[in-house]
Protein backbone atom coordinates (compact mmCIF):
# COMPACT_ATOMS: atom_id res chain seq x y z
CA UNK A 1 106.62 156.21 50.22
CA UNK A 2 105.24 159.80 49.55
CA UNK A 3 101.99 160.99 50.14
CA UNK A 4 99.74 160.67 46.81
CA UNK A 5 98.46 163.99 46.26
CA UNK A 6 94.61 164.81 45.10
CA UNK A 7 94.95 163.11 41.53
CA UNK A 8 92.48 164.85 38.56
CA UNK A 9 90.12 162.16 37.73
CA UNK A 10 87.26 161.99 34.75
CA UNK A 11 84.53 159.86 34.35
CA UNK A 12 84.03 158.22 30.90
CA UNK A 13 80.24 157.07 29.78
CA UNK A 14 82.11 153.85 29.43
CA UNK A 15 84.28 151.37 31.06
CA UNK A 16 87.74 151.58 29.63
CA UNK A 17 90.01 148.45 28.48
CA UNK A 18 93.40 150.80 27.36
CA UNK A 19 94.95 153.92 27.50
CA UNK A 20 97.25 155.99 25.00
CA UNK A 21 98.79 159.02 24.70
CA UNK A 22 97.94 160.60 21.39
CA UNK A 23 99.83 163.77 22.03
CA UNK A 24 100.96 166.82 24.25
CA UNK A 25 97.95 166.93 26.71
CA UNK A 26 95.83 164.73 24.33
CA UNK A 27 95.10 161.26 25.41
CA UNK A 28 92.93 158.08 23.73
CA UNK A 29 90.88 155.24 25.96
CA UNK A 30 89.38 152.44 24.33
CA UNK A 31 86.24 152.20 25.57
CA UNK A 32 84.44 148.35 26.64
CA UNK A 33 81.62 148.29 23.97
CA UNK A 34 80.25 144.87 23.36
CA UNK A 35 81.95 141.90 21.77
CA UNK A 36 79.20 141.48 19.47
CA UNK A 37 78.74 145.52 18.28
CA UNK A 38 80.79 146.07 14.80
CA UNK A 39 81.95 149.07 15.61
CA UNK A 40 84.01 150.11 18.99
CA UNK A 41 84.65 153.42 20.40
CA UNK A 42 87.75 155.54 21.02
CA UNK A 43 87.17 158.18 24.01
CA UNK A 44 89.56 161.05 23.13
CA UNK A 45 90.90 162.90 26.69
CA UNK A 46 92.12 166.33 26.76
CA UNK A 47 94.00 168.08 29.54
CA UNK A 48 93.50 171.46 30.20
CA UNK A 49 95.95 173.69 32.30
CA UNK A 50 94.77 177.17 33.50
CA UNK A 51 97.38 180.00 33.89
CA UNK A 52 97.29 179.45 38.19
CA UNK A 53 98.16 175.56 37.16
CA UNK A 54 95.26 174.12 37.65
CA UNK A 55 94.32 170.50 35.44
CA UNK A 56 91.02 168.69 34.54
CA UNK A 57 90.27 166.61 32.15
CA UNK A 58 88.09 166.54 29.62
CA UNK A 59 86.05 164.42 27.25
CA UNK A 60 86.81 166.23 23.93
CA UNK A 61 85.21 163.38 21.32
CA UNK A 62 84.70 160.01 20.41
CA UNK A 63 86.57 158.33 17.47
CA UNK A 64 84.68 155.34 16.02
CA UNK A 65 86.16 152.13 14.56
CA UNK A 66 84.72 149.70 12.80
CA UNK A 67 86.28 146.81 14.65
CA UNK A 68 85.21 144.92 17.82
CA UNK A 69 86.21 147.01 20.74
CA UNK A 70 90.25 147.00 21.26
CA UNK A 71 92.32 145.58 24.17
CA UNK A 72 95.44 147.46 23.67
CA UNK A 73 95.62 151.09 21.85
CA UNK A 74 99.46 151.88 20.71
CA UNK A 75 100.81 154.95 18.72
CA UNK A 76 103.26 155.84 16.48
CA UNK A 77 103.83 158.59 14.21
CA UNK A 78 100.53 159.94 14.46
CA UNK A 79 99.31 156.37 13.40
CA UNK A 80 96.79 154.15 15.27
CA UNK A 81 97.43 150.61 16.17
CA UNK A 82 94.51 148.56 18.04
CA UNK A 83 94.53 144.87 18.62
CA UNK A 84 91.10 143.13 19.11
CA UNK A 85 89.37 139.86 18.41
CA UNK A 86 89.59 139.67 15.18
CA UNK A 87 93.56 140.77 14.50
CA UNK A 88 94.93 143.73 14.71
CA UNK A 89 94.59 147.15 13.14
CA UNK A 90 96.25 150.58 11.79
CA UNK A 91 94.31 153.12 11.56
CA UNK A 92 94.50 156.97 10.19
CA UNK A 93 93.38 159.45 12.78
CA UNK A 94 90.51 162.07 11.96
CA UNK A 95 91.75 165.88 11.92
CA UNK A 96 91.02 167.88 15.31
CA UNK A 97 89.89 165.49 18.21
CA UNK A 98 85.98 166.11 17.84
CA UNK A 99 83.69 162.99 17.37
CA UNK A 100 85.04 161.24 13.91
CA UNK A 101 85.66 158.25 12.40
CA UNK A 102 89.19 155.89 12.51
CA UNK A 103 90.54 155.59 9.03
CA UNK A 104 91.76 151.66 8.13
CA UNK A 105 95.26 151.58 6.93
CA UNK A 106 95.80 147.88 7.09
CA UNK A 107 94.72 145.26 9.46
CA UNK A 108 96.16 141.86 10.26
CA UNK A 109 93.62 138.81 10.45
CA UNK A 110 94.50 136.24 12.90
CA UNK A 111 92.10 133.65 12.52
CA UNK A 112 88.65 133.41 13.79
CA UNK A 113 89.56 130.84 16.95
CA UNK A 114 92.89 133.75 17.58
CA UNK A 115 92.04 136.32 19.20
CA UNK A 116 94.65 138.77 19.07
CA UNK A 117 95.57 139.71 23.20
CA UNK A 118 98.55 142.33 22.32
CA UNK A 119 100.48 144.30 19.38
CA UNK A 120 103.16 146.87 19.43
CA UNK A 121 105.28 148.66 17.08
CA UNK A 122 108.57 147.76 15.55
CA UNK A 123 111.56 150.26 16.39
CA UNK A 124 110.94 151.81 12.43
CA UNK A 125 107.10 151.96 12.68
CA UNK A 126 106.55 149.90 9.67
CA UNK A 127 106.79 146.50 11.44
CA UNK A 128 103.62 145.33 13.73
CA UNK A 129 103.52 142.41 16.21
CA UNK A 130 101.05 140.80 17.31
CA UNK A 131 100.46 138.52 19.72
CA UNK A 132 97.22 135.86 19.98
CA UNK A 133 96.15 133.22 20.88
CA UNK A 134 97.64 129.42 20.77
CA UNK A 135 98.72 130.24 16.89
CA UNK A 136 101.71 132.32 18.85
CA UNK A 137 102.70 135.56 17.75
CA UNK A 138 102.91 136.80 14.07
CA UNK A 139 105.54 139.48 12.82
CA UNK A 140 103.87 142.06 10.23
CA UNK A 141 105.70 143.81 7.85
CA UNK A 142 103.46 147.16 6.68
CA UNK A 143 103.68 147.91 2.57
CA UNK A 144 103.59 150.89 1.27
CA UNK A 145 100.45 149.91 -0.66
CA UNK A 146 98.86 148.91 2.66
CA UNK A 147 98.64 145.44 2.28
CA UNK A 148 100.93 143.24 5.11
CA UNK A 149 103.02 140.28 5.04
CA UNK A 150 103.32 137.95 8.63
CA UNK A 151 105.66 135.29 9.55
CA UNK A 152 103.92 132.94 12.28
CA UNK A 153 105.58 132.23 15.68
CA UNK A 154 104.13 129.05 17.73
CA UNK A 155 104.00 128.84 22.13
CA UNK A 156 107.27 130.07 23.55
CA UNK A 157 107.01 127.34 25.64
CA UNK A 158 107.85 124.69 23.03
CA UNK A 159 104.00 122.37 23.40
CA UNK A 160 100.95 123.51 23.10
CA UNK A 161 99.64 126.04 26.05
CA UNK A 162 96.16 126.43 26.86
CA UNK A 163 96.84 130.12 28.12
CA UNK A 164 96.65 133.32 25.72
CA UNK A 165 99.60 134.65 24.40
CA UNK A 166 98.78 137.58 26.83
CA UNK A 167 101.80 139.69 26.01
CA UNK A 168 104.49 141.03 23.59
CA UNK A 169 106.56 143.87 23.05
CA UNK A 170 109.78 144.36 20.97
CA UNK A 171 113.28 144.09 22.28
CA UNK A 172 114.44 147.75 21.41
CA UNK A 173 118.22 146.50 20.82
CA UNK A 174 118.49 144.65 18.03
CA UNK A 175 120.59 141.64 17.42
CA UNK A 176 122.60 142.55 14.42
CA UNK A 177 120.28 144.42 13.32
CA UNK A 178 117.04 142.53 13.01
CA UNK A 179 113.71 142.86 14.75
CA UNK A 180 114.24 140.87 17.69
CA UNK A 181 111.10 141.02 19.91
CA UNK A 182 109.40 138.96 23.30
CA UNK A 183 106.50 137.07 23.35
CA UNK A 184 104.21 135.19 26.18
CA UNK A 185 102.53 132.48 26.46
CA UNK A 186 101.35 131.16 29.87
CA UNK A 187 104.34 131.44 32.47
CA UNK A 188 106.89 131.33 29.78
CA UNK A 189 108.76 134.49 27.48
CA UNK A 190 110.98 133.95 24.60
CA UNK A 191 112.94 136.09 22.64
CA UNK A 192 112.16 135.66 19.00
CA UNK A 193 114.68 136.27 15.76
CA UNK A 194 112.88 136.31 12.45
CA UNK A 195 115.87 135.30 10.91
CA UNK A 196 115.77 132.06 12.84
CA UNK A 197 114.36 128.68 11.52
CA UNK A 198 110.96 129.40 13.45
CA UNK A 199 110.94 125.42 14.22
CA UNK A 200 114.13 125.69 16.33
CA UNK A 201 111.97 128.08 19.18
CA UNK A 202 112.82 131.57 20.62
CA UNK A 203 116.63 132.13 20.76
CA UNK A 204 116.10 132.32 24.70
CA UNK A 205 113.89 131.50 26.59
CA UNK A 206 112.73 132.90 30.40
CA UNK A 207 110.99 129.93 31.45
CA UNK A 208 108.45 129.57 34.34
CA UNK A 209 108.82 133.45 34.96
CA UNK A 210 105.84 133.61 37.15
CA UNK A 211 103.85 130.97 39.51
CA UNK A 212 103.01 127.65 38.12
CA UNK A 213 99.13 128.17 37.47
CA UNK A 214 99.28 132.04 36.09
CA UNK A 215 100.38 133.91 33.39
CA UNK A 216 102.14 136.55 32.08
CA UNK A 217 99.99 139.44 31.75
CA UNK A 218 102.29 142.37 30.14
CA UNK A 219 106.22 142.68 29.39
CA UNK A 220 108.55 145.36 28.93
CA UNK A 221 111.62 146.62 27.28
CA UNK A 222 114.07 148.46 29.18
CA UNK A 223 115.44 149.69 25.85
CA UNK A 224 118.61 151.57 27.84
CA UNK A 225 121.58 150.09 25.83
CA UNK A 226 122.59 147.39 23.65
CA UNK A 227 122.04 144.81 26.28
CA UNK A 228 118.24 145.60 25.65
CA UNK A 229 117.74 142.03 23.83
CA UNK A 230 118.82 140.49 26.43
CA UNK A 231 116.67 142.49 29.20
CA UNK A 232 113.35 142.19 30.11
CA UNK A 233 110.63 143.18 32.57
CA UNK A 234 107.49 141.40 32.91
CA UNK A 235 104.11 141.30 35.17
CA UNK A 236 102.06 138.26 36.13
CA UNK A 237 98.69 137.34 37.37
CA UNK A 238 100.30 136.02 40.63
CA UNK A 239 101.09 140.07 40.91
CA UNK A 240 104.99 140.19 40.71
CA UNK A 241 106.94 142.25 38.64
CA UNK A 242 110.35 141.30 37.36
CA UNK A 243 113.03 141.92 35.73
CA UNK A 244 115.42 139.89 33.96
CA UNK A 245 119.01 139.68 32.69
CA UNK A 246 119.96 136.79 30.67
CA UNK A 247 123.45 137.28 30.81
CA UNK A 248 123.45 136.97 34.54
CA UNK A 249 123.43 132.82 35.46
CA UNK A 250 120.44 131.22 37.13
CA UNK A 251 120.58 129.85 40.58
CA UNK A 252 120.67 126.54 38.73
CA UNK A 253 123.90 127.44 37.36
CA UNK A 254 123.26 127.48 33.64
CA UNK A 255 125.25 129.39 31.90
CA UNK A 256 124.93 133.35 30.60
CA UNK A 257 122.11 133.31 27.89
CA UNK A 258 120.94 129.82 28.25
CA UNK A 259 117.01 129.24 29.64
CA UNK A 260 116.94 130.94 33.34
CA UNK A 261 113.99 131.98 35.61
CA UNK A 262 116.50 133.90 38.07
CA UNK A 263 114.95 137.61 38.01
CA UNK A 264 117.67 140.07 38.77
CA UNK A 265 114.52 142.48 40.64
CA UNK A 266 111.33 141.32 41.83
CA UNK A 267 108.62 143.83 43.06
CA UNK A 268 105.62 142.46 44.66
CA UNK A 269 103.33 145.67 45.55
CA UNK A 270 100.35 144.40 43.78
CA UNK A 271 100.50 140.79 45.15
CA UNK A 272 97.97 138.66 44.95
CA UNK A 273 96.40 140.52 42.71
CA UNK A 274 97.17 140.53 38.87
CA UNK A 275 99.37 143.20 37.41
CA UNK A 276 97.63 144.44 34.48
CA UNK A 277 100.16 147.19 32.80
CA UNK A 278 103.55 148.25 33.54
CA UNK A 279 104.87 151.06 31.40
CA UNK A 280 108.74 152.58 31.04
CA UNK A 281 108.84 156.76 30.91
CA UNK A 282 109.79 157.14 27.46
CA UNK A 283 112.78 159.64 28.46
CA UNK A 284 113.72 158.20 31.74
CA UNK A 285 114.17 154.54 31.87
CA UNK A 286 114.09 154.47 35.62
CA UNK A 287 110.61 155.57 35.62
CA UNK A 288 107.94 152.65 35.71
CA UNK A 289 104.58 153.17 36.31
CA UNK A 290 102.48 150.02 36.87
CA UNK A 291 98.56 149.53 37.85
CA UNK A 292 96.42 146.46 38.75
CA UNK A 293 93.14 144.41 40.01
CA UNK A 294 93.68 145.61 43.04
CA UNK A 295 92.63 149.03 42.01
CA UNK A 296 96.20 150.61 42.83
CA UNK A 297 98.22 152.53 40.17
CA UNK A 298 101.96 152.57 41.02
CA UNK A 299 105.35 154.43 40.21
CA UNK A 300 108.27 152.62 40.72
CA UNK A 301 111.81 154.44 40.61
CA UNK A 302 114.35 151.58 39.58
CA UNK A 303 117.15 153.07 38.37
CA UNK A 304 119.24 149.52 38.66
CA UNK A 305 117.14 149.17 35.55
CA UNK A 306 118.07 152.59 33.82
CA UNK A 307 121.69 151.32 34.68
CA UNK A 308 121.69 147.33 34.00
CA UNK A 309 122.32 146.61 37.82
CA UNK A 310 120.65 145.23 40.66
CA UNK A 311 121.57 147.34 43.24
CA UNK A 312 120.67 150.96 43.88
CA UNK A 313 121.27 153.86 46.52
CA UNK A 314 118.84 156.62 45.87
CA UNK A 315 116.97 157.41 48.50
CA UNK A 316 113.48 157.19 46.49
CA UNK A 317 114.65 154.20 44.84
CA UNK A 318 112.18 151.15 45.10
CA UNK A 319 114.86 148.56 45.58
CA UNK A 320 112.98 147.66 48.64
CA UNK A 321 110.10 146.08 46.60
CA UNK A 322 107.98 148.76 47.75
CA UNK A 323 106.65 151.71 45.55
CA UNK A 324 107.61 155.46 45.60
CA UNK A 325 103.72 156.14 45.01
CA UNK A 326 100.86 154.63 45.30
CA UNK A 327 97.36 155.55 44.89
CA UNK A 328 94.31 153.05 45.84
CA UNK A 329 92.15 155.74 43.28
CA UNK A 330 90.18 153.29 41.74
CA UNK A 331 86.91 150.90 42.89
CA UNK A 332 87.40 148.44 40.03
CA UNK A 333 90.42 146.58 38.45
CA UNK A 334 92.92 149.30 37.08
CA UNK A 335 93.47 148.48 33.36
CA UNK A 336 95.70 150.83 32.05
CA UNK A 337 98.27 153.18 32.44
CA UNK A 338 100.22 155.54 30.24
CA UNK A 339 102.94 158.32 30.32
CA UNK A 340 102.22 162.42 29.11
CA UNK A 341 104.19 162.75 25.58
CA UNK A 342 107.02 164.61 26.87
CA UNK A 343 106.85 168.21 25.92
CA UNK A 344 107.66 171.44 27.59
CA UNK A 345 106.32 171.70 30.77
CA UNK A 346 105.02 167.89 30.43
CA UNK A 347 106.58 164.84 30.51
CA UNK A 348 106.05 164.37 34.61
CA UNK A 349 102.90 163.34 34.37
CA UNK A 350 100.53 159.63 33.77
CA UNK A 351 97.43 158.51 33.33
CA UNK A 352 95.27 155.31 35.00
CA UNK A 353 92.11 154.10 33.92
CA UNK A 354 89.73 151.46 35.40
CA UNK A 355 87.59 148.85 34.30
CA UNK A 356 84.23 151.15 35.35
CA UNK A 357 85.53 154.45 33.36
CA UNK A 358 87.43 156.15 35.82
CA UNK A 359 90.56 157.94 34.31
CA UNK A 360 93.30 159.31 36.92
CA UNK A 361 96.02 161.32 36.52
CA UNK A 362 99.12 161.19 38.95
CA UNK A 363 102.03 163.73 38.72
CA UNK A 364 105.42 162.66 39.99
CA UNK A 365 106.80 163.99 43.36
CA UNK A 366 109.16 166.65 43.40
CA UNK A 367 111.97 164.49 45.27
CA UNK A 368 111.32 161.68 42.78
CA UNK A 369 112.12 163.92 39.84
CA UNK A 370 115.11 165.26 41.50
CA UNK A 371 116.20 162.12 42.16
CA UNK A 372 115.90 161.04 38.91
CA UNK A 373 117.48 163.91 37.24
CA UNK A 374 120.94 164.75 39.49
C-alpha cells in the first residue's frame, strides 16, 4: 500500500454530514445544523492551485436552504438535490459561490414518521429517488411545471423492517429501457422495475448482504456495461464492502438471477467499523474511493469491477482486500467522500469530510494512475 502523502485539509465552522462536487475545483458540504433549525446550511469549498502547484482550500460561502439540514447532497446539471427529514429537495443554485440562498425547484414530501435517508438522480436528470424510511423507496418523476409525481416502493425484504431504508442508487443499465434502480432496507437490496406490479417485490433480490444485526449503509452502481442492472456494490455497518453479480450462482446453488448473497469481491479494510460512503470515479470505473467510522478514507483500485470479473493482476490492484491508500486523517467518523469533476488537469483528485468539520483532500498515486490508464 503506498505511502499517503501530506493531504490539504480545511476546517469548516461546522461538522459536515455530505460532500459534493459542484464543479471544476468547486465543492459543496452540508453542514450538521440542528434538527429543529428551519433552515440548513450549504458550506461551498473552493480549491485553489498556485502556478508552483501548490492546493488549499478554501471556504468561499455559505448557501442557505430552507429545509432541515441534509444527509446526502447530489448534483446534476447544475441542479441541487438534498434529501433530509422531511423528503427530499431540488434546488436552483445562486450565481457565483458567495453566501446566497438555495432556490426550491420541487421537493418530494415523504411523510412526517419517513424520514428520507438517501436520493439520487435518474440516468436523464428528470427522475429522483428517494429512499426513507419503512414506507420504502418512492420513484419521482420531475414536471416541467415543477410539481412531481411518485410511485411508492415497500421493504425490499418482503415484511416489515425496523431498519431505515439507509441506501439507494440507480442501476445505470437499464432493463429495456426503464429506470431500474436498488434500494436497502436493513441487510437486504432489491432491484426495483417501475413497470412491475409493485406487490410482486424487487425483480431480484440480494438478500442478507451483510451480518445478521446491521445494515446496509450505502450502494453503488458499477455502471460499466449493460450488465450494470445486474451489478452491484454495497457497504455495511459490519464494515465490508461487496460486490455482487447476479448472474453468477450462489454457493447455495440457485440459479443465475434468482435471490443470492454470494458476493463476487469482498473488501474488509474498514472492519468493524461502519462504512459510511463508497463512491465510483466517474471516468474510471476501477476507481473506488470509500471512508468510514473509523476515521480512514480509502481508494480501492478494482479493476475486476471496471471489467465484470473477479480476478485481477495489476500490481496496485486491491484484490487482496487491502487498500491502495489509506489515510487515518480524521479524529471523528469520516462521513463523506467525493471525486474532483474531471477537467483538465483534474479528475485525480477526492475529497473526505468528517463528522467534526474536517475536509481532506487525497490525490491519487502516480503508479495507481498508471496502472489504471495502460
Amino acid at each position: 500500500m503506498a505511502t499517503p502523502a501530506t493531504p490539504r485539509t480545511l476546517l469548516v465552522p461546522s461538522g459536515v454530514r455530505a460532500l459534493a462536487s459542484l464543479k471544476p475545483s468547486v465543492y459543496l458540504a452540508a453542514l450538521d445544523t440542528s434538527v429543529r433549525e428551519p433552515a440548513s446550511q450549504i458550506a461551498v469549498l473552493r480549491l485553489r492551485t498556485t502556478g508552483a502547484g501548490d492546493e488549499s482550500l478554501e471556504l468561499a460561502g455559505h448557501w442557505t436552504a430552507s429545509s432541515p439540514a441534509p444527509v446526502c447532497v447530489r448534483v446534476r446539471d447544475g441542479k441541487i438535490l438534498t434529501c433530509h427529514a422531511q423528503g427530499a429537495t431540488v434546488w436552483q443554485a445562486p450565481d457565483g459561490e458567495a453566501d446566497g440562498k438555495l432556490t426550491e425547484i420541487t421537493k418530494m414530501q415523504l411523510g412526517d414518521d419517513a424520514g428520507c435517508h438517501d436520493a439520487a438522480w435518474g440516468a436523464s436528470g428528470d427522475v429522483v429517488l428517494a429512499a426513507a424510511g419503512s414506507r420504502g423507496a418512492a420513484l419521482w418523476t420531475l414536471k416541467p411545471d415543477g410539481g412531481g409525481a411518485s410511485v411508492a416502493y415497500g421493504p425490499t425484504a418482503g415484511s416489515a423492517v425496523a431498519a431505515p431504508c439507509a441506501a439507494a442508487c440507480f442501476a445505470e443499465g437499464d432493463i429495456g429501457g426503464g429506470n431500474v434502480f436498488w434500494a436497502a432496507h436493513g441487510t437486504d437490496v432489491g432491484l426495483f422495475d417501475p413497470r412491475r406490479d409493485e406487490k410482486l417485490g424487487p425483480a431480484l433480490l440480494l438478500a442478507r448482504a451483510h451480518a445478521p444485526g446491521c445494515s446496509v449503509t450505502t450502494v453503488s452502481s458499477p455502471g460499466t456495461s449493460s450488465a450494470a442492472a445486474t451489478t452491484l456494490v454495497s457497504a455495511g455497518s459490519d464494515g465490508y464492502i461487496r460486490y455482487w453479480d447476479a448472474r453468477v450462482p450462489s454457493d447455495a446453488g440457485g440459479a443465475a438471477g434468482a435471490r443470492t448473497s454470494s458476493p463476487v469481491v469482498e473488501l474488509s479494510a474498514h472492519a468493524p467499523h461502519s462504512v459510511s460512503r463508497i463512491v465510483r470515479h466517474g471516468d474510471h470505473a476501477s476507481l473506488w474511493a470509500s471512508c468510514g467510522s473509523d476515521g480512514r478514507a480509502c481508494l480501492f483500485h478494482l479493476p475486476n469491477l471496471a471489467a465484470g470479473t473477479s480476478s485481477s493482476s495489476s500490481s496496485s490492484s486491491s484484490s487482496s482486500g487491502e487498500p491502495c491508500y489509506a489515510s487515518a486523517c480524521h479524529d471523528d467518523a469520516c462521513v463523506g467522500v467525493c471525486w474532483d469533476v474531471a477537467s483538465e488537469g483534474a479528475g485525480w483528485g477526492w475529497l473526505s469530510a468528517s463528522a467534526d468539520g474536517l475536509v481532506v483532500r487525497h490525490h491519487v498515486s502516480r503508479k495507481v494512475k498508471y496502472d489504471v490508464l495502460l
